[in-house]
Protein backbone atom coordinates (compact mmCIF):
# COMPACT_ATOMS: atom_id res chain seq x y z
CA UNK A 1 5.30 -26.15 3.52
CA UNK A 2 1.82 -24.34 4.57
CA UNK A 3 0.81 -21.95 2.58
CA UNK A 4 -2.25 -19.37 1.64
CA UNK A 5 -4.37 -19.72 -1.76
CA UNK A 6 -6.85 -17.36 -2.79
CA UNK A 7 -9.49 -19.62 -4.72
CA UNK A 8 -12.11 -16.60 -5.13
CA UNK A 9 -14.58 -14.47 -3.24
CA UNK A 10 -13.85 -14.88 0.50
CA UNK A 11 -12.49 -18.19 -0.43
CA UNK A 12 -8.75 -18.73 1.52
CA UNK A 13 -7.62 -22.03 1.82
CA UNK A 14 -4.26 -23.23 3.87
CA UNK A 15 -2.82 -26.05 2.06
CA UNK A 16 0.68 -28.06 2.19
CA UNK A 17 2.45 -27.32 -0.92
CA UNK A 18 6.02 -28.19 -2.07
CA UNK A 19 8.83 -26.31 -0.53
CA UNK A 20 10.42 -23.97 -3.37
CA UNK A 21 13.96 -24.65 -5.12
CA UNK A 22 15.15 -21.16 -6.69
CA UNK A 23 15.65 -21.44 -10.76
CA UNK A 24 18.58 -19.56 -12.26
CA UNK A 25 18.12 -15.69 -10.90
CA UNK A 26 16.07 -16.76 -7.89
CA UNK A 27 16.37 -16.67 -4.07
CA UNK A 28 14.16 -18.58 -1.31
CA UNK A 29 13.49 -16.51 1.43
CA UNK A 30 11.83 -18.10 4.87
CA UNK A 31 9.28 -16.09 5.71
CA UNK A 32 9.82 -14.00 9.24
CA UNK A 33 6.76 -11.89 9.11
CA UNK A 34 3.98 -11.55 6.80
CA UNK A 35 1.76 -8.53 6.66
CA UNK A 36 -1.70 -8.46 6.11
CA UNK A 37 -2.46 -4.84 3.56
CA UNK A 38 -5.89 -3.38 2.48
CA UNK A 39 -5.14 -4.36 -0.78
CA UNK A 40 -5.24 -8.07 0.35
CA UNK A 41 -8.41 -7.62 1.96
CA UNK A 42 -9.83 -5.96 -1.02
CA UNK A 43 -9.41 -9.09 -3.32
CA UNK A 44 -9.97 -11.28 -0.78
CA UNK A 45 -13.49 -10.04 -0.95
CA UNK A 46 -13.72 -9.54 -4.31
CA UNK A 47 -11.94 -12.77 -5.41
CA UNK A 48 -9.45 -11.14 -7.56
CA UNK A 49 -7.34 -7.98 -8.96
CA UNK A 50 -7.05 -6.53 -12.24
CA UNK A 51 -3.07 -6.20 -12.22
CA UNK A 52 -1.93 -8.62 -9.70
CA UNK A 53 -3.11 -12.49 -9.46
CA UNK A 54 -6.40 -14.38 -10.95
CA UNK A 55 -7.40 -17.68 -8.20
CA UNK A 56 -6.84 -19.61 -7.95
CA UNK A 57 -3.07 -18.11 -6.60
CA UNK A 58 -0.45 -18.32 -3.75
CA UNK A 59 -1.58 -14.98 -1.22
CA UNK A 60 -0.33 -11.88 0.20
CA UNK A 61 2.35 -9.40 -0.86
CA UNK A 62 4.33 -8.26 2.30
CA UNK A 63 6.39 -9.95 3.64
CA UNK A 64 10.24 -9.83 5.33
CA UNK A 65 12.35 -12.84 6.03
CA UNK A 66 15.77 -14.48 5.89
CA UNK A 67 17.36 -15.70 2.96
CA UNK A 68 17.72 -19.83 3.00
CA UNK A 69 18.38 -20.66 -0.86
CA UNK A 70 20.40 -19.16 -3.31
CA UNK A 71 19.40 -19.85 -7.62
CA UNK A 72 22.63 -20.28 -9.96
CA UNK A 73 24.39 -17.09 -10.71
CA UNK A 74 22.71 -15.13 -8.02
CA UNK A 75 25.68 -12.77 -6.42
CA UNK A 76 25.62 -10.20 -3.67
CA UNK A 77 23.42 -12.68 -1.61
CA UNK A 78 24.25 -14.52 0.72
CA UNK A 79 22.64 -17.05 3.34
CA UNK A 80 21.25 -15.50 6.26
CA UNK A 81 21.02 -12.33 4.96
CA UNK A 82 17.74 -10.43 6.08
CA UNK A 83 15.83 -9.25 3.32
CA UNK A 84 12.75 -7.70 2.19
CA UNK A 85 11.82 -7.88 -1.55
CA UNK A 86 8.94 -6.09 -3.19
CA UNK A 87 6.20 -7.71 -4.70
CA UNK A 88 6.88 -7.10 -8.54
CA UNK A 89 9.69 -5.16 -10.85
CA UNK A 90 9.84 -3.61 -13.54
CA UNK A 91 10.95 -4.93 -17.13
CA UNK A 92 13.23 -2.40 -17.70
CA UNK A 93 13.09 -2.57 -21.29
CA UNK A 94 9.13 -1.57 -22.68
CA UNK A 95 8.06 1.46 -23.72
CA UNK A 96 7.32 3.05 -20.14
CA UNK A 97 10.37 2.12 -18.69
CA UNK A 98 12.59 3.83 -20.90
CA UNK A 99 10.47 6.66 -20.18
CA UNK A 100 11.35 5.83 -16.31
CA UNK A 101 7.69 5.29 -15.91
CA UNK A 102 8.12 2.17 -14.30
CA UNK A 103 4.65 1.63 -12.18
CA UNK A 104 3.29 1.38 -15.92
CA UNK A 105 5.57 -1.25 -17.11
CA UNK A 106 3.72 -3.41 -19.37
CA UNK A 107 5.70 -6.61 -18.15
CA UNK A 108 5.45 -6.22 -13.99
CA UNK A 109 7.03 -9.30 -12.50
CA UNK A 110 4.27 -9.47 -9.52
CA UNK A 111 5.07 -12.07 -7.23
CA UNK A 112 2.70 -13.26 -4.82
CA UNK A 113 2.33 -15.51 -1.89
CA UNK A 114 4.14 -14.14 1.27
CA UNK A 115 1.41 -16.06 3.33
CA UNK A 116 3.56 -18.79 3.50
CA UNK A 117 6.30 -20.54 5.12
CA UNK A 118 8.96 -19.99 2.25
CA UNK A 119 8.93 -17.57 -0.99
CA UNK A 120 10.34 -17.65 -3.92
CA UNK A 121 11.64 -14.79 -5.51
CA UNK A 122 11.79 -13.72 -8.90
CA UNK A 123 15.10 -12.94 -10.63
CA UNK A 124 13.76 -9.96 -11.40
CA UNK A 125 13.26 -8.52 -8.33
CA UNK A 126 16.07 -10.38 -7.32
CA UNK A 127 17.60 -7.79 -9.45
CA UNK A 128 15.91 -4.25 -9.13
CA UNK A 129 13.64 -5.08 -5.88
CA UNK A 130 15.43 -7.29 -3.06
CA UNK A 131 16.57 -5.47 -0.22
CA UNK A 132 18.86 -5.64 2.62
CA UNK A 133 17.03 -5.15 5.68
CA UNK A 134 19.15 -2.58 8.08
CA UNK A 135 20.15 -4.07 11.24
CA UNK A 136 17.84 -3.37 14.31
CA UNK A 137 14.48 -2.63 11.96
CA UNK A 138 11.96 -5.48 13.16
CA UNK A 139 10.57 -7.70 10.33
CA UNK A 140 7.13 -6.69 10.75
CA UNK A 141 8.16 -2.99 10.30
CA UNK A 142 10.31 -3.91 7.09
CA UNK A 143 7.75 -5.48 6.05
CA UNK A 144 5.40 -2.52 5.80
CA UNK A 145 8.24 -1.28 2.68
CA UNK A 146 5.66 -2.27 -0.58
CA UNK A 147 3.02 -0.55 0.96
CA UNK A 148 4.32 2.68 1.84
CA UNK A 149 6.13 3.21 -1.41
CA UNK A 150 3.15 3.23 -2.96
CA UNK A 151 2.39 5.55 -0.80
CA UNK A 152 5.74 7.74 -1.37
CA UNK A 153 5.25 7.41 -5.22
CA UNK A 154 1.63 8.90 -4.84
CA UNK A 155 2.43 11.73 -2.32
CA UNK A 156 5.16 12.21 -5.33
CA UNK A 157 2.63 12.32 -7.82
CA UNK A 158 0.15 14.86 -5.94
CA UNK A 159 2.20 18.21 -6.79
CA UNK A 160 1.98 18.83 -3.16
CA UNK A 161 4.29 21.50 -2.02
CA UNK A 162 4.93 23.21 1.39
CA UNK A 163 2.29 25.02 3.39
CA UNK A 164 -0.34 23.26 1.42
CA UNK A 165 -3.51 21.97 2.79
CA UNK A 166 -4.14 18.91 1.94
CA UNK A 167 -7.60 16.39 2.67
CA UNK A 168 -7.05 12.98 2.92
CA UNK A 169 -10.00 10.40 2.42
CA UNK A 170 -9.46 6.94 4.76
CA UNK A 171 -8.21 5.39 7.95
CA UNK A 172 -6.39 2.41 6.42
CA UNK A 173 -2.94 1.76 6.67
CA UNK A 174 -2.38 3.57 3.51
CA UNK A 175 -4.51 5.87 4.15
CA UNK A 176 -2.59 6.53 7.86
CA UNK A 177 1.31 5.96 6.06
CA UNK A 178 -0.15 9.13 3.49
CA UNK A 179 -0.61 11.04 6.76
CA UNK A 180 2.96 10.51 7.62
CA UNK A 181 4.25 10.97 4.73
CA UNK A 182 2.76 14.26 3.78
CA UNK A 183 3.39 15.38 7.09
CA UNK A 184 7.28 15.55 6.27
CA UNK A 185 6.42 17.89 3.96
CA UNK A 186 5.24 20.02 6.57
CA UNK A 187 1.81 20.07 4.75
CA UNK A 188 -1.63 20.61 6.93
CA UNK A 189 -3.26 16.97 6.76
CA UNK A 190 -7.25 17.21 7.05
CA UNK A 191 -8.30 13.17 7.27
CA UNK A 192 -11.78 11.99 6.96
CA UNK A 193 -12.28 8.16 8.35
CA UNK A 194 -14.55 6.05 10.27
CA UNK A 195 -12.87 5.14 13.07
CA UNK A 196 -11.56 7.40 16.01
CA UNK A 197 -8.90 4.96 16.80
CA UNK A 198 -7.59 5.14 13.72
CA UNK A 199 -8.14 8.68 13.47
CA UNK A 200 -6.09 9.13 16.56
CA UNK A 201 -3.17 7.32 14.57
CA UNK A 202 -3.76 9.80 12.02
CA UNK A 203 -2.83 12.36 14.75
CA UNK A 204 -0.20 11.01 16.12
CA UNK A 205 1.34 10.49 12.52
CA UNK A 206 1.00 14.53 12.09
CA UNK A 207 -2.53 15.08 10.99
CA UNK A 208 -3.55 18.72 11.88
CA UNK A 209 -7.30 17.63 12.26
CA UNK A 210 -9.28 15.12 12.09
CA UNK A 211 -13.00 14.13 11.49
CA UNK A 212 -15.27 10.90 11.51
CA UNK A 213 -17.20 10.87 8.73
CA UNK A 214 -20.13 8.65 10.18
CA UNK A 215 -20.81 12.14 11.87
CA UNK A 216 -20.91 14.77 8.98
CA UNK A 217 -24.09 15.40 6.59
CA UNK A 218 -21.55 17.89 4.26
CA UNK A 219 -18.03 16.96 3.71
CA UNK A 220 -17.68 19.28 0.94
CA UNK A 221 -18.92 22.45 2.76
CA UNK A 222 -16.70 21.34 6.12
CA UNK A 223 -13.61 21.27 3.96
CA UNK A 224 -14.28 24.74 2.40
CA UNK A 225 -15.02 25.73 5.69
CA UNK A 226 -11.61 25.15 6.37
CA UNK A 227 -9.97 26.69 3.57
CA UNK A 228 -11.32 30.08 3.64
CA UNK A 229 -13.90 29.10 1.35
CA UNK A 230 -11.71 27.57 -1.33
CA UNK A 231 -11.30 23.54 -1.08
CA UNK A 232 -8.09 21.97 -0.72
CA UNK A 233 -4.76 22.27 -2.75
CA UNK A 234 -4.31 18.63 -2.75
CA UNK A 235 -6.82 15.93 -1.77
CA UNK A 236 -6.02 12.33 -1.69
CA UNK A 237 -8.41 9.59 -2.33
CA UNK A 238 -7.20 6.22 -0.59
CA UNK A 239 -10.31 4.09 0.22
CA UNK A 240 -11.25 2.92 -3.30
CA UNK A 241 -15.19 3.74 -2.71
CA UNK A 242 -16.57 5.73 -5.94
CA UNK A 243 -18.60 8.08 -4.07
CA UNK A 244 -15.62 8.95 -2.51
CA UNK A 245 -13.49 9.65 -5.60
CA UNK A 246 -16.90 12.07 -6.58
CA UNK A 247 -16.52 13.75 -2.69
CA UNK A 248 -12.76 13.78 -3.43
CA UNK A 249 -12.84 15.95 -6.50
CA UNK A 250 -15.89 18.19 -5.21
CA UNK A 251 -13.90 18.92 -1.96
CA UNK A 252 -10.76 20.34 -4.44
CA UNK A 253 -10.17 24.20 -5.20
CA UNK A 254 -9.54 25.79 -8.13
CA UNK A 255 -6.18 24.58 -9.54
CA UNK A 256 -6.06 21.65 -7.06
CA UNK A 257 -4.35 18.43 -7.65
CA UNK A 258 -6.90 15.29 -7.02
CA UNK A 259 -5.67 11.77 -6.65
CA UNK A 260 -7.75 9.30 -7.00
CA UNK A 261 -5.44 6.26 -5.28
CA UNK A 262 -7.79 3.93 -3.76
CA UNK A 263 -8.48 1.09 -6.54
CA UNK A 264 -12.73 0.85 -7.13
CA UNK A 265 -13.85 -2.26 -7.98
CA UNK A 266 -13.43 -3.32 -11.49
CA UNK A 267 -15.91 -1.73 -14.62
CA UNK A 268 -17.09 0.81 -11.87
CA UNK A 269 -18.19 4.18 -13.02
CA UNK A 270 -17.83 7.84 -11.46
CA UNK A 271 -19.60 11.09 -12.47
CA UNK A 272 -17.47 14.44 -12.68
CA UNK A 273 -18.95 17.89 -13.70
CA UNK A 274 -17.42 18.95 -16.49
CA UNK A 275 -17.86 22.58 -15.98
CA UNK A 276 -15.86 22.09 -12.54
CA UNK A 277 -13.09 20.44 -14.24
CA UNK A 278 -12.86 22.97 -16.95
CA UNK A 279 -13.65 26.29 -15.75
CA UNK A 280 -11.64 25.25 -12.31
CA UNK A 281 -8.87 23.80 -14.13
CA UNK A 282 -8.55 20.56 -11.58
CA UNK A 283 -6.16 18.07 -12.20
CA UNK A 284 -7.31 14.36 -11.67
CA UNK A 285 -4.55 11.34 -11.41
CA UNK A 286 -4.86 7.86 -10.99
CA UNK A 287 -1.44 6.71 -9.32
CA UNK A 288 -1.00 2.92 -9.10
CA UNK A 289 1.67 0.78 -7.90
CA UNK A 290 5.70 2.39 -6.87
CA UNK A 291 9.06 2.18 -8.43
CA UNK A 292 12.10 0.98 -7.46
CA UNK A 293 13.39 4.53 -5.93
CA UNK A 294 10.78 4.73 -4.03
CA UNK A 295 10.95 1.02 -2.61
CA UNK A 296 14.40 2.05 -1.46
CA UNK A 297 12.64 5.41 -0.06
CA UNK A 298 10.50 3.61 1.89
CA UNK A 299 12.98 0.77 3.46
CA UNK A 300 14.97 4.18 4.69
CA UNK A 301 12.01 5.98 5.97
CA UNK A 302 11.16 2.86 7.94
CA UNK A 303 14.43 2.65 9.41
CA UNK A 304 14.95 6.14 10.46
CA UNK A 305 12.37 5.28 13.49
CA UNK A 306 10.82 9.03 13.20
CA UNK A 307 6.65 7.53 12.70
CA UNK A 308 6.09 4.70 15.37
CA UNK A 309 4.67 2.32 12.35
CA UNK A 310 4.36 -0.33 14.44
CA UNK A 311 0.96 1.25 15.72
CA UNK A 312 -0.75 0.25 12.63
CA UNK A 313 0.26 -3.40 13.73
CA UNK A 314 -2.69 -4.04 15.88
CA UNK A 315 -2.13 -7.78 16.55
CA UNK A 316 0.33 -11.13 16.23
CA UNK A 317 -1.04 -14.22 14.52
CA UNK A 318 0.15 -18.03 13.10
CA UNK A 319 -0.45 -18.48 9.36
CA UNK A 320 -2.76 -20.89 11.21
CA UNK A 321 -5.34 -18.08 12.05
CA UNK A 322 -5.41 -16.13 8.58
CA UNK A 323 -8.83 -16.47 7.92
CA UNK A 324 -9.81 -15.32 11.31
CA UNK A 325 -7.58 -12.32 10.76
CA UNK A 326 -9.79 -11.20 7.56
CA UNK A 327 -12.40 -11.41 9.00
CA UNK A 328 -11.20 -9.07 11.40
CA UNK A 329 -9.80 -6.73 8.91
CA UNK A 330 -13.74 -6.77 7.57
CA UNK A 331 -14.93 -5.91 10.80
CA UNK A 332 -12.06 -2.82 10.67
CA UNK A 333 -11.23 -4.38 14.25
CA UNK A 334 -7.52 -4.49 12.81
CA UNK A 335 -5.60 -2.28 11.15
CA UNK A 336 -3.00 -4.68 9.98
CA UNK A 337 -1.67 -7.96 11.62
CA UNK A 338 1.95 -9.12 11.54
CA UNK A 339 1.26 -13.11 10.61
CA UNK A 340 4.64 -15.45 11.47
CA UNK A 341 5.77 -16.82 14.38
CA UNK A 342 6.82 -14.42 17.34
């Protein structure tokens, strides 16, 4: 089959690999639709990721598809079946997840290499993480599921609670799926991006206002300006920029909940005033990963049809054309892309 390794910095290669034959546990699933995430682009360019793969590696983490191969003892599957699987699971049996903290599971099954013709997956997630798709959803919206419950397990994590205002920090596809998440929660979303068509996404997905950053000297003292003078209840952090994490936490109130989502580069470094965080009694979180409840959340958000999602698919391409795509997402000409055959 043709598949999508990651060798280092900017360094994807399409090569013809064995087909995969499930082990005990383990399903094959032909690829339908691939998606393209920020996170992908993010180790494409810096040739790696602390949690998920070292290169050289099989690529990409979203994906939806049909079931072609079943592994010994695998029940409740059956050929054919549309699925979408997650791209790790949890152990089930450390220290954090008998505490039900699963996103810190010291034994994550990741899985990845959705860029690809067929996947294997993991009896693992097999077990906690494979999903049936519900009839009607499109694979490239099914797809989206990994990403936005991240996204559901940070909004979860954020102590956000009716009526509150809430500043968001990037245009990104998780950046835009916070937006529509938070905006369930009939919250007031303030997003800061860079680009107005993404911005206008942001609208359409319930942000109360927007602003391009390119065009603002202060973001600090336009966000108190909005708040009566305070700073935001909430503020989210989803573009993985340090400076932005400092912003983040100097646009916060008193008592405010700031978290810091986007993944910086690794050994990076930020600066926080300790009198602020003291004497204003902020709350800082780094949220990472999802769980499985909130991979299940997300697969029924998606199918509920209430957010047109597919607007952050901006284009169709063949596995053929992945590097072009990146190259595209660098150029923030894309939002995502939907790679399989149409």
């Amino acid at each position: 089959m043709l598949a999508a390794l990651l060798y280092g910095q900017e360094d994807l290669r399409l090569e013809t690999v064995p087909d995969p034959t499930p082990q005990p546990g383990e399903v094959v699933m032909r690829v339908g639709v691939a998606t393209t995430c920020g996170t992908d682009l993010k180790v494409w360019r810096r040739g790696g990721h602390a949690k998920m793969l070292t290169p050289p590696t099989p690529f990409g983490h979203e994906a939806a598809g049909q079931i072609v191969a079943l592994g010994q003892g695998v029940t409740g599957w059956n050929l054919g079946d549309r699925v979408v699987a997650n791209n790790s699971a949890p152990c089930m049996t450390c220290f954090f997840c008998h505490r039900q903290e699963y996103s810190l599971c010291t034994d994550l099954s990741f899985n990845n290499g959705t860029f690809a013709q067929y996947l294997k997956i993991p009896a693992p997630i097999v077990r906690h993480n494979l999903l049936l798709i519900p009839d009607g959803l499109p694979d490239a919206i099914a797809a989206m599921t990994e990403p936005l419950a991240c996204v559901l397990h940070g909004v979860a994590r954020s102590n956000v609670k009716p009526g509150d205002r809430v500043v968001l920090f990037g245009d990104g596809a998780i950046g835009l799926m916070f937006v529509a998440a938070l905006a369930q929660r009939s919250t007031e979303v303030i997003v800061f991006g860079g680009s107005d068509s993404r911005l206008h996404i942001a609208k359409t997905f319930g942000a109360a206002k927007t602003f391009n950053y390119h065009q603002m000297s202060d973001i600090p003292a336009q966000v108190k300006a909005l708040t009566d003078g305070w700073g935001a209840d909430v503020v989210i952090e989803a573009t993985g920029v340090p400076s932005a994490w400092e912003t983040a936490i100097a646009c916060a109130r008193p008592g405010a909940t700031v978290n810091l989502f986007g993944g910086c580069p690794r050994n990076t470094t930020i600066t926080v005033n300790t009198e602020q965080l003291h004497y204003n009694e902020l709350t800082l979180k780094g949220v990472f990963h999802n769980t499985p409840e909130f991979v299940r959340s997300a697969l029924a958000f998606l199918a509920r049809g209430t957010v047109p999602f597919e607007l952050l698919i901006s284009d169709h391409q063949p596995l053929q054309n992945l590097e072009h795509v990146f190259q595209a997402m660098k150029a923030r000409t894309v939002v995502k892309v939907a790679i399989g055959d149409r």
